[in-house]
Protein backbone atom coordinates (compact mmCIF):
# COMPACT_ATOMS: atom_id res chain seq x y z
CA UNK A 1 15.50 13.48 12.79
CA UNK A 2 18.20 14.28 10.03
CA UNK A 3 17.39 10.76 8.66
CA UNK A 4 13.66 11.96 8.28
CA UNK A 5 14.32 14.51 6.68
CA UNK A 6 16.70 12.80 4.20
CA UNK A 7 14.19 10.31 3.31
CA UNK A 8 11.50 13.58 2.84
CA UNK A 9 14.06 14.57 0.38
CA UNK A 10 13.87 11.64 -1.19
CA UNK A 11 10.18 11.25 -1.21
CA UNK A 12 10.57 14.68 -3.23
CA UNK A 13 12.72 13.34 -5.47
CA UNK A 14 10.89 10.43 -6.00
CA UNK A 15 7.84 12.85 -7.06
CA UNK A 16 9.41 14.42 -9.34
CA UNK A 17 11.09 11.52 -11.10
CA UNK A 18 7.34 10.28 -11.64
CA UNK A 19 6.63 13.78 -13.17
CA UNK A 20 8.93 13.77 -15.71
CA UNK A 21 9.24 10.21 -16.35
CA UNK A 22 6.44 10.23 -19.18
CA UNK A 23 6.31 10.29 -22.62
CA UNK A 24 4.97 13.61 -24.17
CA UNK A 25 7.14 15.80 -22.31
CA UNK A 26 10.70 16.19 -20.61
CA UNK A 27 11.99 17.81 -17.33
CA UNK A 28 12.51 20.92 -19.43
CA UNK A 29 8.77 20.78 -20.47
CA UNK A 30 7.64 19.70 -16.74
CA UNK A 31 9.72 22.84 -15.09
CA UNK A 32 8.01 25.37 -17.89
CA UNK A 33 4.99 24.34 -16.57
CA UNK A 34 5.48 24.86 -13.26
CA UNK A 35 7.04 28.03 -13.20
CA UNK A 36 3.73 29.01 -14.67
CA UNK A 37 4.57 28.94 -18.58
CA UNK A 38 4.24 25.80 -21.00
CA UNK A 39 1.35 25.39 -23.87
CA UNK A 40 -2.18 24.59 -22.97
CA UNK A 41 -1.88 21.17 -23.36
CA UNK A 42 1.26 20.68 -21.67
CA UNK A 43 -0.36 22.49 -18.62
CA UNK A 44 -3.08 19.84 -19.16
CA UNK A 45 -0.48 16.95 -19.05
CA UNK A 46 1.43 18.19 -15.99
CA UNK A 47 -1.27 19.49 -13.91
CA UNK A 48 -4.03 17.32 -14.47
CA UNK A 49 -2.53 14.33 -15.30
CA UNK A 50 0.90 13.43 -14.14
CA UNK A 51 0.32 15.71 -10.54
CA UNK A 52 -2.38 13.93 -9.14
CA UNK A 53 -0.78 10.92 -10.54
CA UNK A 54 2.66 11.68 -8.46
CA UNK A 55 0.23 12.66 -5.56
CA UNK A 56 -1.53 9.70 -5.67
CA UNK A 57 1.22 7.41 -5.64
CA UNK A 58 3.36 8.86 -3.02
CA UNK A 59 -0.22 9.03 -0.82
CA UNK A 60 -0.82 5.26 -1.52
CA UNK A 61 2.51 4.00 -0.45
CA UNK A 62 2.25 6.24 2.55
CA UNK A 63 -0.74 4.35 3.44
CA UNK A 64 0.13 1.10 3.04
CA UNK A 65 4.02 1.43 4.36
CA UNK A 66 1.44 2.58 8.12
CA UNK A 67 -0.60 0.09 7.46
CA UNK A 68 2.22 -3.14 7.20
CA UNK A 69 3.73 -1.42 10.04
CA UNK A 70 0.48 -1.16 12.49
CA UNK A 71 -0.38 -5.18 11.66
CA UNK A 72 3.26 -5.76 12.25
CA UNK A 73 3.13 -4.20 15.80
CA UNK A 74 0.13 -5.47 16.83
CA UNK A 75 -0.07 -8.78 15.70
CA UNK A 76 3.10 -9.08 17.18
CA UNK A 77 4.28 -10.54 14.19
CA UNK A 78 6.73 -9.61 11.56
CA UNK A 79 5.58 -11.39 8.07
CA UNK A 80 2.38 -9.69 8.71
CA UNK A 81 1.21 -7.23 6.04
CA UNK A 82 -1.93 -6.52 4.30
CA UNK A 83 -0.70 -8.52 1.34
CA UNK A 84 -0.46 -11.64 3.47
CA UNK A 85 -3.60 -11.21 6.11
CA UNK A 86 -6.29 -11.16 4.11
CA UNK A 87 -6.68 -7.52 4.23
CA UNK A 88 -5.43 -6.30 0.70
CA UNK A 89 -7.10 -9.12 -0.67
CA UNK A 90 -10.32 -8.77 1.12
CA UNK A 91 -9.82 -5.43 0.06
CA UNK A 92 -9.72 -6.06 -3.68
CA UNK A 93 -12.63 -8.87 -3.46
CA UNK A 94 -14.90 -5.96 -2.07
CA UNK A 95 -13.83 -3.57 -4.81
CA UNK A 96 -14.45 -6.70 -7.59
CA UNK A 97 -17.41 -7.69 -6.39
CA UNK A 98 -18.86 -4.23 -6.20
CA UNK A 99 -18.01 -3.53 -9.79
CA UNK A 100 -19.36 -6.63 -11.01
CA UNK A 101 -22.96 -5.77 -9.06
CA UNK A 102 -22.63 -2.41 -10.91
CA UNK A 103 -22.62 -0.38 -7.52
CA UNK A 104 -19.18 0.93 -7.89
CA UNK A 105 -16.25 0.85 -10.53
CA UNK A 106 -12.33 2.14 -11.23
CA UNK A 107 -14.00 5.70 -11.83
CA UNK A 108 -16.09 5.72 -9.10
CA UNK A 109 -13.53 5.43 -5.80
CA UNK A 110 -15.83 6.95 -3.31
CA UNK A 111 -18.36 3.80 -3.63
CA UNK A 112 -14.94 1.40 -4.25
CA UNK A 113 -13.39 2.80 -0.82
CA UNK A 114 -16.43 1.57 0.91
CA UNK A 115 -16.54 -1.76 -0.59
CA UNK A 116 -12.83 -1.93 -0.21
CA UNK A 117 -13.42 -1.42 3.28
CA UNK A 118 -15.82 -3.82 4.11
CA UNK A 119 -13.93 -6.71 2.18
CA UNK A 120 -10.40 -5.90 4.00
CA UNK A 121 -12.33 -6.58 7.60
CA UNK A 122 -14.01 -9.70 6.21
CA UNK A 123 -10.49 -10.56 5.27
CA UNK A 124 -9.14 -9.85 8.17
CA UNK A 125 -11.68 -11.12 10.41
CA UNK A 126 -11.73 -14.66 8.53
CA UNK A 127 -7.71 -14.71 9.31
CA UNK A 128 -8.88 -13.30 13.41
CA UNK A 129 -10.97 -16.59 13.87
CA UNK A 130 -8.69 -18.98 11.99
CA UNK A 131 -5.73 -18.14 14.44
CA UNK A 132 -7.62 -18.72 17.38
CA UNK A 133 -4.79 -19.27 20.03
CA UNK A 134 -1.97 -19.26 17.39
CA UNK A 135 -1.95 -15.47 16.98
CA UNK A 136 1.32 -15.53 19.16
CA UNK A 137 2.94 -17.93 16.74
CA UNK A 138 4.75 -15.34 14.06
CA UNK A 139 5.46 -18.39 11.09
CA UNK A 140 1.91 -19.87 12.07
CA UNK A 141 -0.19 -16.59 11.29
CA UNK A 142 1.60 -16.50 8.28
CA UNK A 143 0.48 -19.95 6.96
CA UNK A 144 -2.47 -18.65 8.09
CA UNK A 145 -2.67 -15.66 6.33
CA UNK A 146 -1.23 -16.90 3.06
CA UNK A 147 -4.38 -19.51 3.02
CA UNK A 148 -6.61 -16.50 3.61
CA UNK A 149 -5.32 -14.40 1.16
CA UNK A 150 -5.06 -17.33 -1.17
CA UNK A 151 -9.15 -18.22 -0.95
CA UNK A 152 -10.05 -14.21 -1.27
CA UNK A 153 -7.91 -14.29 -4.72
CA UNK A 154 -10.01 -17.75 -5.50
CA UNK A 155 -13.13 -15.50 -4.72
CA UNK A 156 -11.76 -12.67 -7.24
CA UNK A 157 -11.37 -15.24 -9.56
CA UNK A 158 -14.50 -16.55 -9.38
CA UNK A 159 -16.27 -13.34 -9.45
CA UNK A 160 -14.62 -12.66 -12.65
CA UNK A 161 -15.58 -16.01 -14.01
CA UNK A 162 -19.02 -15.32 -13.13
CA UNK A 163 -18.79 -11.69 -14.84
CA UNK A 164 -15.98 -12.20 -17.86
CA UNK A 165 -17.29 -8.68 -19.19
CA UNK A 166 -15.69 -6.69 -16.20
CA UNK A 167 -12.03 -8.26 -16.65
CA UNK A 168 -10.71 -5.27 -18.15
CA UNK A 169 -12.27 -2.51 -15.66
CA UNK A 170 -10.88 -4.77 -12.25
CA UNK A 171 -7.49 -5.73 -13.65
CA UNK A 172 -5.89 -3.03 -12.24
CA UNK A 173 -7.12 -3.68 -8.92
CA UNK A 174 -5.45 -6.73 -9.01
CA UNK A 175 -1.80 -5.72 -10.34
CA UNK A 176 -1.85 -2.18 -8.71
CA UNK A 177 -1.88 0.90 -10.66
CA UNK A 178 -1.30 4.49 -11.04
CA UNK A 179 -2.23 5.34 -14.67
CA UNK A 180 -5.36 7.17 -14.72
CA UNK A 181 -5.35 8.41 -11.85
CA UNK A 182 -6.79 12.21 -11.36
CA UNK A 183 -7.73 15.18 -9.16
CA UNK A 184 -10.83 12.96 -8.35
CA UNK A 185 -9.03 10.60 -6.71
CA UNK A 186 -6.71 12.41 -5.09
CA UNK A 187 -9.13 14.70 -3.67
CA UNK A 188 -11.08 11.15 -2.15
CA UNK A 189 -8.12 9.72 -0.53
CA UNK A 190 -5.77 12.94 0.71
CA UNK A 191 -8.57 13.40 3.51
CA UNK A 192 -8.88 9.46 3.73
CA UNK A 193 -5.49 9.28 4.29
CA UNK A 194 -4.84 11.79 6.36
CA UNK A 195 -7.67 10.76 9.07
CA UNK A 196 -6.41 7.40 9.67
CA UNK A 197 -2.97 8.38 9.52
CA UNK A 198 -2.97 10.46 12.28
CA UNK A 199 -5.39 7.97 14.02
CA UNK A 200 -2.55 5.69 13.47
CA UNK A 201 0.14 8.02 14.90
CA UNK A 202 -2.32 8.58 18.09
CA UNK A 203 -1.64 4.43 18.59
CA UNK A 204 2.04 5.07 18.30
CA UNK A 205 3.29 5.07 22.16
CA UNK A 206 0.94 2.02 22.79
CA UNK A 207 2.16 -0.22 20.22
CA UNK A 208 5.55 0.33 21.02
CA UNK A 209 4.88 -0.47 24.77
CA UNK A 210 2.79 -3.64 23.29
CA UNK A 211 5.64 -4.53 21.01
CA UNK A 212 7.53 -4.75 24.36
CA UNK A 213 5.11 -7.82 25.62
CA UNK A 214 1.78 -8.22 26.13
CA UNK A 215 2.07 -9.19 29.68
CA UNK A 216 3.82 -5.96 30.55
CA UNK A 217 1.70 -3.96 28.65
CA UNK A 218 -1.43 -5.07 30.44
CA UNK A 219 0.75 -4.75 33.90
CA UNK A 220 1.00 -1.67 32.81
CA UNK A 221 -2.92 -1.07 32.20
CA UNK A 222 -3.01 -1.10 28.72
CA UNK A 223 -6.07 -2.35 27.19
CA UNK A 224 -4.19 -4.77 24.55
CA UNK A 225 -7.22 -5.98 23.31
CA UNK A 226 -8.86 -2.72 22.75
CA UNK A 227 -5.60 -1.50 21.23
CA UNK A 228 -5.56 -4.75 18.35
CA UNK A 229 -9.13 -3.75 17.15
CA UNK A 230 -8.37 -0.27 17.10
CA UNK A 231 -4.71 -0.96 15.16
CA UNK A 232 -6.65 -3.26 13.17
CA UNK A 233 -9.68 -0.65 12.27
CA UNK A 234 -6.41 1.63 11.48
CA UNK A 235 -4.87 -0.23 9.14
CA UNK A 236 -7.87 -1.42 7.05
CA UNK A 237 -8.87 1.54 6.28
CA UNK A 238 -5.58 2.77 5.43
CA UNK A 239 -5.17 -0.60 2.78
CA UNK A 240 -8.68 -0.23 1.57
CA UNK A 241 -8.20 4.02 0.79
CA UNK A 242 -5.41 2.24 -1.12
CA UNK A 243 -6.49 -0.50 -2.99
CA UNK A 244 -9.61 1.73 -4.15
CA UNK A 245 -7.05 4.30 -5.60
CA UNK A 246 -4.44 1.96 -6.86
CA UNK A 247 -5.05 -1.45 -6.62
CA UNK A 248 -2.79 -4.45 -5.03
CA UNK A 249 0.41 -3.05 -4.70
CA UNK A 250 2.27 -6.51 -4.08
CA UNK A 251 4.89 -6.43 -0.88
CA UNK A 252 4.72 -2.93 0.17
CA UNK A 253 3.10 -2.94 3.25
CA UNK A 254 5.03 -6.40 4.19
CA UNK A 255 8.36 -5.06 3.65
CA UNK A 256 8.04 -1.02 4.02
CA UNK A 257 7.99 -1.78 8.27
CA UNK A 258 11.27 -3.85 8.12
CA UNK A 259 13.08 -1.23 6.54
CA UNK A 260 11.37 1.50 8.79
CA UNK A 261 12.34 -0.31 11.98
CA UNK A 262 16.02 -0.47 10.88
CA UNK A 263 16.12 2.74 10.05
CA UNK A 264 14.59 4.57 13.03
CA UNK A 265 14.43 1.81 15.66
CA UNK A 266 11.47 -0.22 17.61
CA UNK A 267 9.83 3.43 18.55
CA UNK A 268 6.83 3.45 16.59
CA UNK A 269 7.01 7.50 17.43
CA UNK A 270 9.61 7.78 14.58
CA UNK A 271 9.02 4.59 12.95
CA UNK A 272 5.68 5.17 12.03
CA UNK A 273 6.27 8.25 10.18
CA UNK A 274 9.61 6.55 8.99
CA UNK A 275 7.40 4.07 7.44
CA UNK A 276 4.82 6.54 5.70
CA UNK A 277 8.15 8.42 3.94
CA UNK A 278 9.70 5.04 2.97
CA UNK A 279 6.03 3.50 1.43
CA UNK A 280 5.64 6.95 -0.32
CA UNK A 281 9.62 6.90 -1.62
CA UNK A 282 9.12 3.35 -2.48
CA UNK A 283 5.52 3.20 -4.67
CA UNK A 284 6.63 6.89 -6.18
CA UNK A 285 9.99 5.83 -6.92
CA UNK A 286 8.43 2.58 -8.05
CA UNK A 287 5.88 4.23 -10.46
CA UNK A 288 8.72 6.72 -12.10
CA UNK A 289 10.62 3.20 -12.92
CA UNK A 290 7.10 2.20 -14.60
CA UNK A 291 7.00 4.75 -17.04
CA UNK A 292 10.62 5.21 -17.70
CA UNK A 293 10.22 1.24 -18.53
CA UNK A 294 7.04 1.86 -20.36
CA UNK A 295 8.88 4.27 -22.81
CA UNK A 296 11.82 2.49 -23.47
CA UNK A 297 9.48 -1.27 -23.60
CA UNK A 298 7.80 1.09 -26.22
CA UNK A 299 10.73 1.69 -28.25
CA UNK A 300 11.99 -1.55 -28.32
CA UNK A 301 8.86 -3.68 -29.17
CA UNK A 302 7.95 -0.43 -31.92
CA UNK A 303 4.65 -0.55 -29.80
CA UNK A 304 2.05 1.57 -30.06
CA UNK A 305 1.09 2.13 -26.75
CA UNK A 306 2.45 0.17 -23.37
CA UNK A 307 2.21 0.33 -20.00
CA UNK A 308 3.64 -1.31 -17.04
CA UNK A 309 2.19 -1.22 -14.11
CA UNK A 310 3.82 0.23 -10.99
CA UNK A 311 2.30 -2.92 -8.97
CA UNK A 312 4.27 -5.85 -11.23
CA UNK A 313 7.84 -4.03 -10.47
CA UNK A 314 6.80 -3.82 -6.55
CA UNK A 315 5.65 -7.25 -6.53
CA UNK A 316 9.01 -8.62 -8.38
CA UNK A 317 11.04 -6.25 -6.14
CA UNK A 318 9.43 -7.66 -3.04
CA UNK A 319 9.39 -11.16 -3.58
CA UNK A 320 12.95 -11.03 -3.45
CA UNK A 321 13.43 -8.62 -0.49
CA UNK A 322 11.15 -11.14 1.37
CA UNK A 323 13.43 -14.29 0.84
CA UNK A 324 15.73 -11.97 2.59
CA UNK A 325 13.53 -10.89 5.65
CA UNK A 326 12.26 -14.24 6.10
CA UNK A 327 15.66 -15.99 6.19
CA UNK A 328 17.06 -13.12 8.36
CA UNK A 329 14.12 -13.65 11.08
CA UNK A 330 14.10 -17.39 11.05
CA UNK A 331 18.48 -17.39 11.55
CA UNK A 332 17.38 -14.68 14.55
CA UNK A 333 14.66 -16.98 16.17
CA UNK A 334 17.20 -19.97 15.87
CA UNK A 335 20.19 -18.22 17.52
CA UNK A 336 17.59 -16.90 19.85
């Protein structure tokens, strides 16, 4: 419990950091504001941009951090994540395509989330039938799911081939963003978020007992079946509320669980919620680095205006992490 609540400090802090990590005004200006004082425009700045911006963020990496750690439990298999089943990238195929059809775009999430959705179960469900028997094999469904993942970015890519003049309305999507972001789309995903998040914390006690074996969980009358599909439902929808508000954010739902389940242990009753704190310290902590980065990028260069986004320093971060896990599980199954 105390280590909860350390890590809720920290999702706090990382909040904050993101709130006074812009450009056009300081901590000093940021606490004015909030203590109900500050200029017009810096009221504008914190409250209606950089607040749902923070909220966003720390919502997104909430979601995902469930998400990584719902496939991880019920696949059974720990290099599963939304970035690497076909899910995320599903995910941002839907959004893509809908955009290009002109039946959705970056400022309309409510028609994205649905097309999100809809492209992270295709995703899924192409990686589902390619398995087949294999599901039980952990370094199998990842081949698996890296050749999934790899032919829904091919699709992206072709979609954007086919329609050249949407490249700079989806590119976000594919990188993972938080600039922009507003009181529209935090108001879409907080109740998104929240609904699946608790459905995911209702799955808690029988993904731990599945984690246990599938064997004994079915001696014990689970429905295991019943249980994947539902886990499954769970964490699409968490990647795809997501991925509509903030694009591919590269590793986070891959590596968020590993760090949960060391924290907090194989109990997905703590876990779980371990892993919502740690996505949402993670992608907020990883968006203040973003700007701070932006500004002094922006200095350096004598730019006039550049951004980095908070997906390109959570995909670099991750790739690394995940030489790490995968080494550490591979010297585990080998000693095993």
């Amino acid at each position: 419990m105390r280590r909860l609540l350390l890590l809720l400090v920290l999702v706090v802090a990382a909040g904050c950091a993101g709130m006074t990590a812009g450009r056009a005004l300081g901590p000093a200006g940021v606490w004015e504001v909030l203590m109900g004082g500050g200029s017009p425009l810096d009221r504008h700045i914190v409250l209606e941009l950089r607040l749902p911006r923070a909220l966003v963020a720390l919502t997104a990496g909430a979601c995902l951090g469930v998400a990584g750690i719902v496939l991880q439990s019920a696949l059974a298999n720990p290099l599963a994540g939304p970035e690497v089943t076909g899910v995320a990238p599903g995910a941002v195929l839907g959004a893509v395509v809908a955009s290009g059809a002109g039946l959705a775009g970056w400022q309309s999430p409510g028609a994205v989330v649905v097309a999100a959705v809809i492209g992270g179960f295709a995703g899924a469900g192409l990686l589902w039938l390619l398995t087949g028997r294999e599901r039980a094999d952990p370094f199998g469904t990842a081949v698996y799911g890296v050749l999934v993942s790899a032919v829904l970015s091919g699709a992206t890519a072709m979609v954007l081939l086919a329609a050249p003049g949407e490249l700079g309305s989806v590119v976000q999507w594919l990188v993972g963003s938080t600039e922009g972001r507003v009181h529209d789309h935090w108001n879409l995903l907080w109740p998104w978020a929240l609904c699946w998040l608790l459905a995911a914390w209702a799955l808690a006690a029988p993904l731990t007992l599945l984690r246990c074996g599938e064997d004994e969980a079915a001696a014990r009358g689970l429905a295991t079946g019943r249980l994947r599909l539902a886990a499954l439902a769970c964490a699409v929808a968490l990647t795809a509320g997501a991925v509509a508000t903030v694009g591919a954010l590269g590793f986070v739902g891959l590596l968020v669980p590993h760090l949960a389940f060391a924290l907090y242990g194989a109990d997905l009753r703590t876990a779980l919620p371990g892993a919502a704190l740690t996505g949402a310290a993670v992608v907020g902590g990883a968006d203040a680095a973003a700007q701070a980065l932006s500004r002094l990028l922006t200095g350096v260069l004598d730019a006039d205006r550049l951004s980095v986004p908070t997906g390109a320093l959570t995909t670099c971060a991750g790739a690394a992490l995940l030489l790490i896990v995968a080494r550490r599980i591979r010297e585990e199954e080998t000693s095993a």
